[in-house]
Protein backbone atom coordinates (compact mmCIF):
# COMPACT_ATOMS: atom_id res chain seq x y z
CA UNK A 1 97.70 -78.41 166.82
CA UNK A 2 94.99 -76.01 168.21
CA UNK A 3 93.80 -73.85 166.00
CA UNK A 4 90.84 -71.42 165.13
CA UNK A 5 87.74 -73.11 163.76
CA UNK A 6 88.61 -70.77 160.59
CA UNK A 7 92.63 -72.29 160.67
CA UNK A 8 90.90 -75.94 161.21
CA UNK A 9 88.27 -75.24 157.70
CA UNK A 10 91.58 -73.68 155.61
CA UNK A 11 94.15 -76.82 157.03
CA UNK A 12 91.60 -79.13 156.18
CA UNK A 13 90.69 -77.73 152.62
CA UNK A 14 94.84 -77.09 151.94
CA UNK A 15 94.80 -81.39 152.74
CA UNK A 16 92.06 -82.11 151.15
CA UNK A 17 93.58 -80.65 147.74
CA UNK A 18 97.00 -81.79 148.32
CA UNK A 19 95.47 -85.51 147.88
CA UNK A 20 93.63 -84.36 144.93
CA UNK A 21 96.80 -83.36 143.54
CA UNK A 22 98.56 -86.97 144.79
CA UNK A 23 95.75 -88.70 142.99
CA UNK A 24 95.82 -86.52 139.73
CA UNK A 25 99.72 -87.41 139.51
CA UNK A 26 98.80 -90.71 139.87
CA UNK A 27 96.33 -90.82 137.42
CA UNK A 28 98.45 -88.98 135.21
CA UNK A 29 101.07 -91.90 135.15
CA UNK A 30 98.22 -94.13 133.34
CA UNK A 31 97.55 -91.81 130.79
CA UNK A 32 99.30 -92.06 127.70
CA UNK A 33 97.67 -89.60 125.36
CA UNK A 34 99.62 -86.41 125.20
CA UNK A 35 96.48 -83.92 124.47
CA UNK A 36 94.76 -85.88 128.04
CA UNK A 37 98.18 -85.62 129.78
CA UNK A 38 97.99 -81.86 128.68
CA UNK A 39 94.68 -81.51 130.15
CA UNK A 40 95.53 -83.59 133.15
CA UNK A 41 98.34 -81.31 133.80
CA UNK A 42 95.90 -78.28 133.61
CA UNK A 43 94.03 -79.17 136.01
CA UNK A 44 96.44 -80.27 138.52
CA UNK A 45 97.75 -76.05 137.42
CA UNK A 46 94.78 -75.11 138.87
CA UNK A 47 94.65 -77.33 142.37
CA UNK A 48 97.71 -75.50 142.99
CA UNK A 49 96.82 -72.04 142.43
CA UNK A 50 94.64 -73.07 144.79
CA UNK A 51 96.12 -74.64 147.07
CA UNK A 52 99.20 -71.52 146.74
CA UNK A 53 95.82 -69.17 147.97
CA UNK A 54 94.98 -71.20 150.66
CA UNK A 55 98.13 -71.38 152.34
CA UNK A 56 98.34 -67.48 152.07
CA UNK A 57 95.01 -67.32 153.88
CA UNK A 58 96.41 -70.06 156.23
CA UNK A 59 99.90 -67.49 156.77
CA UNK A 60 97.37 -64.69 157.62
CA UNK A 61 95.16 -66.54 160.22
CA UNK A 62 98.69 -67.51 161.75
CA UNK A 63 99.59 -63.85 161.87
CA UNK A 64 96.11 -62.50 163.15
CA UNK A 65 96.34 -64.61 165.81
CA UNK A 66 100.12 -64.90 166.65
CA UNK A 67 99.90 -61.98 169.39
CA UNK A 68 96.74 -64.09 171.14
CA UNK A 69 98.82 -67.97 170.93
CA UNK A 70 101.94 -68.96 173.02
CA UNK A 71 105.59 -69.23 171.08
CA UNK A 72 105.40 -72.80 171.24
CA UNK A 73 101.83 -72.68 169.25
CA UNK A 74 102.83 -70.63 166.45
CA UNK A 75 105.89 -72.44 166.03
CA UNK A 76 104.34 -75.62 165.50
CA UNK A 77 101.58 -73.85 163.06
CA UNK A 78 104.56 -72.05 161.28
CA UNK A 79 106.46 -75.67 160.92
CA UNK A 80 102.94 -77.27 159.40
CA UNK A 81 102.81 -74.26 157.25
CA UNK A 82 106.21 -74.86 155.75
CA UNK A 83 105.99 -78.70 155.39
CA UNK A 84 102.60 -77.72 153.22
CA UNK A 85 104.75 -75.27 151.18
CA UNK A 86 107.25 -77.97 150.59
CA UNK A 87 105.07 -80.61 149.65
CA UNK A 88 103.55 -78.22 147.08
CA UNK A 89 107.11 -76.88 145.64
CA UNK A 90 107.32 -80.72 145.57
CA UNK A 91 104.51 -81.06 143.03
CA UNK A 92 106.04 -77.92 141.46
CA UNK A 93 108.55 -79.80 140.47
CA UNK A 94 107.30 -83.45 139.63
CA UNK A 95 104.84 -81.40 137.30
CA UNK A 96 107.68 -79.67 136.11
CA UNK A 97 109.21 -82.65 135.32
CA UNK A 98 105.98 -83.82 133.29
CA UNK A 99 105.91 -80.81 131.64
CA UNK A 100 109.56 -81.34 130.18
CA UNK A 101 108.75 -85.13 129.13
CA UNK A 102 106.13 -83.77 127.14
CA UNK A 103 108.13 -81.37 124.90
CA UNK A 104 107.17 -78.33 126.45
CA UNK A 105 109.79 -75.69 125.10
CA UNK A 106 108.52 -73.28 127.91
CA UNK A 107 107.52 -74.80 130.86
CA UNK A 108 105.17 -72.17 133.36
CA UNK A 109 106.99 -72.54 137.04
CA UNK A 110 104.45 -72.45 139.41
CA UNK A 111 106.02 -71.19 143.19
CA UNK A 112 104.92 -69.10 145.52
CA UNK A 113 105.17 -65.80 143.54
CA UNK A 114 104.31 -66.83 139.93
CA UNK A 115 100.52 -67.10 138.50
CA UNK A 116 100.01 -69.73 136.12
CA UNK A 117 99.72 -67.28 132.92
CA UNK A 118 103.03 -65.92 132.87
CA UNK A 119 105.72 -68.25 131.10
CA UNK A 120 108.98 -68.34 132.26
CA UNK A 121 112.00 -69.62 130.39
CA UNK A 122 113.72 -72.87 130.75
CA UNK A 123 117.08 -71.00 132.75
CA UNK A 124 114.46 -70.11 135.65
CA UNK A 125 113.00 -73.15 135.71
CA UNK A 126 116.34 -74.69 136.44
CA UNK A 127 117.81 -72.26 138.86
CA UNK A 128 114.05 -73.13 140.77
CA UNK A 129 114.61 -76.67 140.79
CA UNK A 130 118.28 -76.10 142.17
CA UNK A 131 117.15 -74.29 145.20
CA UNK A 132 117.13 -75.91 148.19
CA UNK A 133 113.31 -76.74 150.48
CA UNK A 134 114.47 -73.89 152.92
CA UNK A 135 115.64 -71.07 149.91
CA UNK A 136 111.94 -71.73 148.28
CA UNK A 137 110.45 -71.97 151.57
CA UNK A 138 112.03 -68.38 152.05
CA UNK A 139 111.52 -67.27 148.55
CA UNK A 140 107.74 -68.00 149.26
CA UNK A 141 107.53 -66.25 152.46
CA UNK A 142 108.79 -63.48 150.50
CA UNK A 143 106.26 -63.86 148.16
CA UNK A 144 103.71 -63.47 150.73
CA UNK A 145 104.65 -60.75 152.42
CA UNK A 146 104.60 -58.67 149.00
CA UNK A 147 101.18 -60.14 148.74
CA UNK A 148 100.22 -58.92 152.24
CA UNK A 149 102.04 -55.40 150.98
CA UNK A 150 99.56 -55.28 147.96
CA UNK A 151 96.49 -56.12 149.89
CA UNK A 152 97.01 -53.04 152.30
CA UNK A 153 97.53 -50.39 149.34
CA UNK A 154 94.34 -52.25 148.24
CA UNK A 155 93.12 -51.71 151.51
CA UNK A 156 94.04 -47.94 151.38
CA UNK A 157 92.66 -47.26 148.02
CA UNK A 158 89.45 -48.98 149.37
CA UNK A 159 89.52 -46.24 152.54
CA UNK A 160 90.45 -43.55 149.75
CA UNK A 161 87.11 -44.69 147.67
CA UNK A 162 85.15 -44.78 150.55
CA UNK A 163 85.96 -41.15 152.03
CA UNK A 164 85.40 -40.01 148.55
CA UNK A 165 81.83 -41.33 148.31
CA UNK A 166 81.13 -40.14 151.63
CA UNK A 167 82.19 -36.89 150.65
CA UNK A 168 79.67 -36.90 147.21
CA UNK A 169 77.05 -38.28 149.88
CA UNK A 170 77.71 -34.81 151.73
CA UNK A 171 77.78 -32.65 148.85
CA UNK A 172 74.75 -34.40 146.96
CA UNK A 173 72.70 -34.00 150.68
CA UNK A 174 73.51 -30.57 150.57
CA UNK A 175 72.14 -30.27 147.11
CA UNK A 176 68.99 -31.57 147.86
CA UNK A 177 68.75 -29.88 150.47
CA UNK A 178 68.85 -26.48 148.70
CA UNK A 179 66.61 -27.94 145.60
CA UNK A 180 63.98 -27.92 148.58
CA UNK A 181 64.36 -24.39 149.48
CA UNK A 182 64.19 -23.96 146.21
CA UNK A 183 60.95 -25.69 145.81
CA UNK A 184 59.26 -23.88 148.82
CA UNK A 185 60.52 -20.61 147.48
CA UNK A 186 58.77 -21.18 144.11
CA UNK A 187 55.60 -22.68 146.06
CA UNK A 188 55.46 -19.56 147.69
CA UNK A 189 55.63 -17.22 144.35
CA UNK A 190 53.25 -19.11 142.81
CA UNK A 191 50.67 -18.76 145.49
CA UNK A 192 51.58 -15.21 145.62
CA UNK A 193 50.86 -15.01 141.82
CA UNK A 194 47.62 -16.57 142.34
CA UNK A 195 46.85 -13.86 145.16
CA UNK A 196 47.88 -10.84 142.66
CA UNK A 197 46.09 -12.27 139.92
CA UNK A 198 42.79 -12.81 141.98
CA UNK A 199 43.42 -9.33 143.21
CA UNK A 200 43.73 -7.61 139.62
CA UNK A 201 40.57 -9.39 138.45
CA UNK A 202 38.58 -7.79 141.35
CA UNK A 203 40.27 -4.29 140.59
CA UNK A 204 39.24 -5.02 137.12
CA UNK A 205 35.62 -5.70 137.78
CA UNK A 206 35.50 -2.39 140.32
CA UNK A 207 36.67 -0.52 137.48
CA UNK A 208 34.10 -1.70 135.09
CA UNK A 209 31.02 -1.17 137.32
CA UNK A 210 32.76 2.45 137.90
CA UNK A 211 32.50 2.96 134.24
CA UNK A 212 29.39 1.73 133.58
CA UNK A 213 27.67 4.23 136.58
CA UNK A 214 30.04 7.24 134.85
CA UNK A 215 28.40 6.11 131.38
CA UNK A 216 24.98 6.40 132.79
CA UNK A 217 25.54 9.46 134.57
CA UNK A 218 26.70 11.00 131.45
CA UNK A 219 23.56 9.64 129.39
CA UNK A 220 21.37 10.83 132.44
CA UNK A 221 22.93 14.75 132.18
CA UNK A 222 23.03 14.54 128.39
CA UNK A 223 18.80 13.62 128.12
CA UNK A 224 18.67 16.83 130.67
CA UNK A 225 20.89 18.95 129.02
CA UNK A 226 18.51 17.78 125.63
CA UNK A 227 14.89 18.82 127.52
CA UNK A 228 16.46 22.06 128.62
CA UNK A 229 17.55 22.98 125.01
CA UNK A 230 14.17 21.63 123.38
CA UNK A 231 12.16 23.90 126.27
CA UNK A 232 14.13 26.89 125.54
CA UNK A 233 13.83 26.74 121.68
CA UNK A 234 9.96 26.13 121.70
CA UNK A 235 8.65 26.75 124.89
CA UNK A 236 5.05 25.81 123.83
CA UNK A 237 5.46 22.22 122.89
CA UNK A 238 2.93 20.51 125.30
CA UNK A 239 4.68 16.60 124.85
CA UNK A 240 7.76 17.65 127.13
CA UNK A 241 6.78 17.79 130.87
CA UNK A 242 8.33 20.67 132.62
CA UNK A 243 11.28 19.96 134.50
CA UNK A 244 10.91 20.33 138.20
CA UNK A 245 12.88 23.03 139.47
CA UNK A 246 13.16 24.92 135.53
CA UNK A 247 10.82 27.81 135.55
CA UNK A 248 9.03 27.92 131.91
CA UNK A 249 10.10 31.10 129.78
CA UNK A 250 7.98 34.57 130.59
CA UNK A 251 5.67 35.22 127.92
CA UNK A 252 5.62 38.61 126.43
CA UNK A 253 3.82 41.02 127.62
CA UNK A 254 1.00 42.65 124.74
CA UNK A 255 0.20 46.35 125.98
CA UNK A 256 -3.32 47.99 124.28
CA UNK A 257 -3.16 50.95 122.24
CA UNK A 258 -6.27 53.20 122.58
């Protein structure tokens, strides 16, 4: 068969656990303890839950690259596919089987469609093991095209996630965005605060050197006003200089008698 190095790794892994499975029914056929059988059994329930996923991923690879391979090669990989199903429906059933020797009331089908955690009653179990290789060939097809259905509305929810964190992205960019012209704006109020404060302290100390020169103007025309008054009210009192500019009183004038 040619196939894709990624077919090749999946075909080999899907044999590889198919003759794990062999051996574990083989094994199990020595083992006469019912709690190991359990066990046993358990474990070969979990070899084919894998080996169910790996022929999905098998299926897919077949239909990825169905459009690029002649009829004749994905016939022949289709055929392979379906002799792998059968083989595992096969085990389905011999475990199935084991299952029923061991008492088990309800007995867990595993196919194509059915997870190993959901029981299923006896009636199913018997209608199953009725069907023919091609009806649970076809039921498993089935199965995996409802899988391939719930992995592209998985697929869309994904897109719908994405878009709507690319759309916070875009709204959180713009935010920061105006936080920084909001930054700048109060950078530039503060400075201007600075500036007006700076400016009020200089108008204060221009204010308080103008006082100061008023006050000692004032003290200057009061002592003046004071000399004038003292010169007026006694005129002869040698300890005040004269004023320059402030004519002393006239003195009276004493006419003689004869």
């Amino acid at each position: 068969l040619r196939m894709t190095p990624q077919m090749e790794q999946i075909h080999g892994e899907i044999r590889d656990t198919m003759r794990a499975i062999a051996n574990g029914f083989q094994k199990l056929d020595k083992i006469k303890d019912p709690n190991r059988q359990n066990k046993q059994l358990e474990e070969l329930t979990g070899k084919m839950r894998d080996c169910k996923r790996l022929i999905k991923d098998l299926d897919r690879e077949i239909k990825d690259e169905e459009s690029r391979n002649p009829l004749d090669v994905t016939k022949l990989l289709n055929d392979e596919k379906q002799s792998m199903i059968k083989e595992l429906n096969s085990y389905v059933g011999l475990r199935k089987t084991y299952m029923s020797t061991l008492g088990n009331k309800r007995v867990e089908l595993f196919d194509m469609g059915t997870s190993a955690s959901d029981p299923i009653p006896d009636e199913n179990v018997k209608i199953a093991s009725e069907m023919s290789n091609q009806e649970l060939v076809d039921n498993g097809l089935k199965t995996l095209d409802e899988t391939d259905q719930a992995i592209e509305r998985s697929k869309q929810v994904v897109h719908q996630t994405i878009e709507v964190g690319t759309q916070t992205a875009a709204t959180l960019k713009g935010q920061t965005d105006q936080m920084g012209r909001i930054v700048n704006e109060l950078d530039t109020i503060q400075f201007s605060i600075k500036k007006a404060t700076q400016l009020v302290k200089e108008i204060g100390r221009k204010v308080a050197t103008d006082k100061c020169i008023m006050l000692f103007l004032f003290l200057i025309v009061c002592g003046v006003i004071a000399i004038i008054v003292v010169k007026i009210v006694n005129p002869n009192n040698k300890s005040i200089r004269t004023i320059p500019g402030l004519a002393p009183p006239a003195q009276r004038r004493r006419l003689l008698l004869y």
